[in-house]
Structures are given as C-alpha cells and as structure tokens.
C-alpha atoms as a PDB file:
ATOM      1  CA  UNK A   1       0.000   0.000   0.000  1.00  0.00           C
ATOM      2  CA  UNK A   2       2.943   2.405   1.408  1.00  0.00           C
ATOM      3  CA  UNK A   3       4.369   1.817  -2.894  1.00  0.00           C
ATOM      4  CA  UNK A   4       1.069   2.450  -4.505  1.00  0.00           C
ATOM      5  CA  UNK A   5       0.785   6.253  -1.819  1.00  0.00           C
ATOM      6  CA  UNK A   6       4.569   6.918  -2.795  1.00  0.00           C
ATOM      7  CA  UNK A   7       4.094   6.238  -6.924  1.00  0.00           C
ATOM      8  CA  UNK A   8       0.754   8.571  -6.664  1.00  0.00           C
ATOM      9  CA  UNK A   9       2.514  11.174  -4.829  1.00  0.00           C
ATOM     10  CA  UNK A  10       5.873  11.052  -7.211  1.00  0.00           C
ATOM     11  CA  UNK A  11       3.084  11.158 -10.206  1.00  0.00           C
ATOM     12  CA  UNK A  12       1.132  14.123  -8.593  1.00  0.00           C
ATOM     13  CA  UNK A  13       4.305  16.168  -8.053  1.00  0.00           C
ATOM     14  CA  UNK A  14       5.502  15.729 -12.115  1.00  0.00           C
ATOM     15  CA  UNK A  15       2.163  16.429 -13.108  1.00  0.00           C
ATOM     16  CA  UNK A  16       2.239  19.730 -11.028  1.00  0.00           C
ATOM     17  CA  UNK A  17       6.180  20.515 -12.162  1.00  0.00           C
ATOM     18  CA  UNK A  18       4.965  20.458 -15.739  1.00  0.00           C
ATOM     19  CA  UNK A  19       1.863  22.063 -15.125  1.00  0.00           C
ATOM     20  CA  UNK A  20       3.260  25.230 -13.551  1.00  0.00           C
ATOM     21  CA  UNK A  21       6.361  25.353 -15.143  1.00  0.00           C
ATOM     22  CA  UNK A  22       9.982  24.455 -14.085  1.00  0.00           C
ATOM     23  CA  UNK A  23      11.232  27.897 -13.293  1.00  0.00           C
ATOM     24  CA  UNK A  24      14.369  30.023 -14.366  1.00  0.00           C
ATOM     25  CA  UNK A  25      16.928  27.786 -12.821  1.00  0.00           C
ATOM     26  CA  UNK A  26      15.635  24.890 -14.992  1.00  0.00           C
ATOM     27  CA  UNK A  27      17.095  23.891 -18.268  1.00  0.00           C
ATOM     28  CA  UNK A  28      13.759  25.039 -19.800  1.00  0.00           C
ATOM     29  CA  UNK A  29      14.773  28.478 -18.363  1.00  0.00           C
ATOM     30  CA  UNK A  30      18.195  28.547 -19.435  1.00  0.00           C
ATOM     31  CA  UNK A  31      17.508  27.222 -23.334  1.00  0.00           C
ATOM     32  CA  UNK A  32      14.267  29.767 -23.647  1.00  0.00           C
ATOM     33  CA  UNK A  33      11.624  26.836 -23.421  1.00  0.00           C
ATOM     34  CA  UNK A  34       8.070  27.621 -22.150  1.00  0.00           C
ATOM     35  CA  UNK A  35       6.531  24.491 -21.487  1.00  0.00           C
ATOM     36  CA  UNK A  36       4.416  24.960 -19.373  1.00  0.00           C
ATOM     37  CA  UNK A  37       0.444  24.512 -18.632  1.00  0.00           C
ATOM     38  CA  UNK A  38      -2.422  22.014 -18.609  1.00  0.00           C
ATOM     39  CA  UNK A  39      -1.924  20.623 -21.904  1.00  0.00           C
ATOM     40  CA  UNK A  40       2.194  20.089 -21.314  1.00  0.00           C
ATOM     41  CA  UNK A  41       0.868  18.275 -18.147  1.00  0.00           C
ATOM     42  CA  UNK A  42      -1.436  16.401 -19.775  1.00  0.00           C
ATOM     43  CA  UNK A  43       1.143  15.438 -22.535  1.00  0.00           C
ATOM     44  CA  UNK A  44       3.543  14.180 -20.231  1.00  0.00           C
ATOM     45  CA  UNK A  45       1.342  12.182 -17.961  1.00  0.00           C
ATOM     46  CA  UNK A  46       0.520  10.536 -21.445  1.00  0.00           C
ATOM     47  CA  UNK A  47       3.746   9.840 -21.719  1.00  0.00           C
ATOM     48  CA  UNK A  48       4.253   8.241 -18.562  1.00  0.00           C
ATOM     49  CA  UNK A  49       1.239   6.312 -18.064  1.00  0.00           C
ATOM     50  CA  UNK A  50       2.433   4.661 -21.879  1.00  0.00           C
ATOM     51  CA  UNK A  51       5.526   4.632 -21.191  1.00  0.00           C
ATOM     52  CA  UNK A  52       4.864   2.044 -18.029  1.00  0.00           C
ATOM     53  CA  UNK A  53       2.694   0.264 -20.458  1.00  0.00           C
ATOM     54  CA  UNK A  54       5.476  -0.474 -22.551  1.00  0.00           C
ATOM     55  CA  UNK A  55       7.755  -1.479 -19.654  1.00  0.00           C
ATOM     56  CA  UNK A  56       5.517  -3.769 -18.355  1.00  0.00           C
ATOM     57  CA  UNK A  57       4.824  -5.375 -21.984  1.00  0.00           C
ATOM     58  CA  UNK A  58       8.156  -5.979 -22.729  1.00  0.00           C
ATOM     59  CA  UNK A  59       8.489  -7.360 -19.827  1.00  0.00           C
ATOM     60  CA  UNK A  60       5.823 -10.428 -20.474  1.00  0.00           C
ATOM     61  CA  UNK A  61       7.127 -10.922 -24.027  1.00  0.00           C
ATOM     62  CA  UNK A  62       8.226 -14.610 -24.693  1.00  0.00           C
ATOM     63  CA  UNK A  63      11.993 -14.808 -24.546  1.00  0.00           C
ATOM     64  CA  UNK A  64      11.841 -11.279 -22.066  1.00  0.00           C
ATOM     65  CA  UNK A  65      13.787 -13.373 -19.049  1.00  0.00           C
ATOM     66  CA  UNK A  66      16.686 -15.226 -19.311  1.00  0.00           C
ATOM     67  CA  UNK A  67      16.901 -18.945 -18.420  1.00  0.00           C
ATOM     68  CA  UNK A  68      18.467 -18.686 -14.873  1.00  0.00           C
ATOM     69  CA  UNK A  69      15.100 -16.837 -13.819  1.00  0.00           C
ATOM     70  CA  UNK A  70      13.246 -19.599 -15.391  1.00  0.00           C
ATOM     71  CA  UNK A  71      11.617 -21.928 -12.398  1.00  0.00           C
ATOM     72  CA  UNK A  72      12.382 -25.272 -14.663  1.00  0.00           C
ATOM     73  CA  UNK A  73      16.298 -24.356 -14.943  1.00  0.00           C
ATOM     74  CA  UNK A  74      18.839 -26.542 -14.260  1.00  0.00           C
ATOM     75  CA  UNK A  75      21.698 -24.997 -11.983  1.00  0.00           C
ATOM     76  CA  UNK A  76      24.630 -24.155 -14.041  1.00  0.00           C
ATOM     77  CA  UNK A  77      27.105 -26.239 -11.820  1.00  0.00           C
ATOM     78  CA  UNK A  78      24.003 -29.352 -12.057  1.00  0.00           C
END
C-alpha cells in the first residue's frame, strides 16, 4: 500500500512541475523553453502512463527473461 501512496505522490508532483512550469533555474529556463500549462501536463502524464505500459509489456514478451530466472532451470554447476 505504502508503494502504490509513494508512486501517486511522485506522479502528482511531475504532473504539477509540468503544469506550472519548471522555473528560471531549470534547463527550460536557461535554453528559452516555455513548457508549461495544462496541456504540457497532460502530454507528459501521457507519456508516462504509456511509457509504463510499454515497460511492463516488454516485460511479459516470450523470450523477455533469461533462463536462470526460469523456475524449470537446471543450476549451471548441475
């Protein structure tokens, strides 16, 4: 439960970072970016939410865990 609280805070916290803006000591405020605002926050939870997607795809592929994580392995010293 403690994981789930700590991910939904750390999501909450980009969300609001993008949403208000990074500030002038940010890289966006040293290269001239304004990205900033609802749709920017929107945009990168987007991003993150299919970004996890992807992670957690890849990660059921066939072939996605080598055979020492495999349950039927034999040891390599068998």
């Amino acid at each position: 439960m403690y994981l789930i609280l700590l991910i939904l805070v750390m999501i909450a916290a980009a969300f609001a970072v993008t949403g208000a803006g990074a500030g002038a000591w940010s890289l966006d405020g040293a290269f001239g970016l304004d990205v900033a605002g609802a749709g920017w926050g929107v945009g990168a939870l987007l991003v993150g939410v299919l970004g996890g997607a992807a992670a957690v795809l890849a990660g059921r592929l066939p072939g996605a865990h080598s055979d020492a994580q495999h349950p039927d392995a034999t040891p390599p010293f068998a």
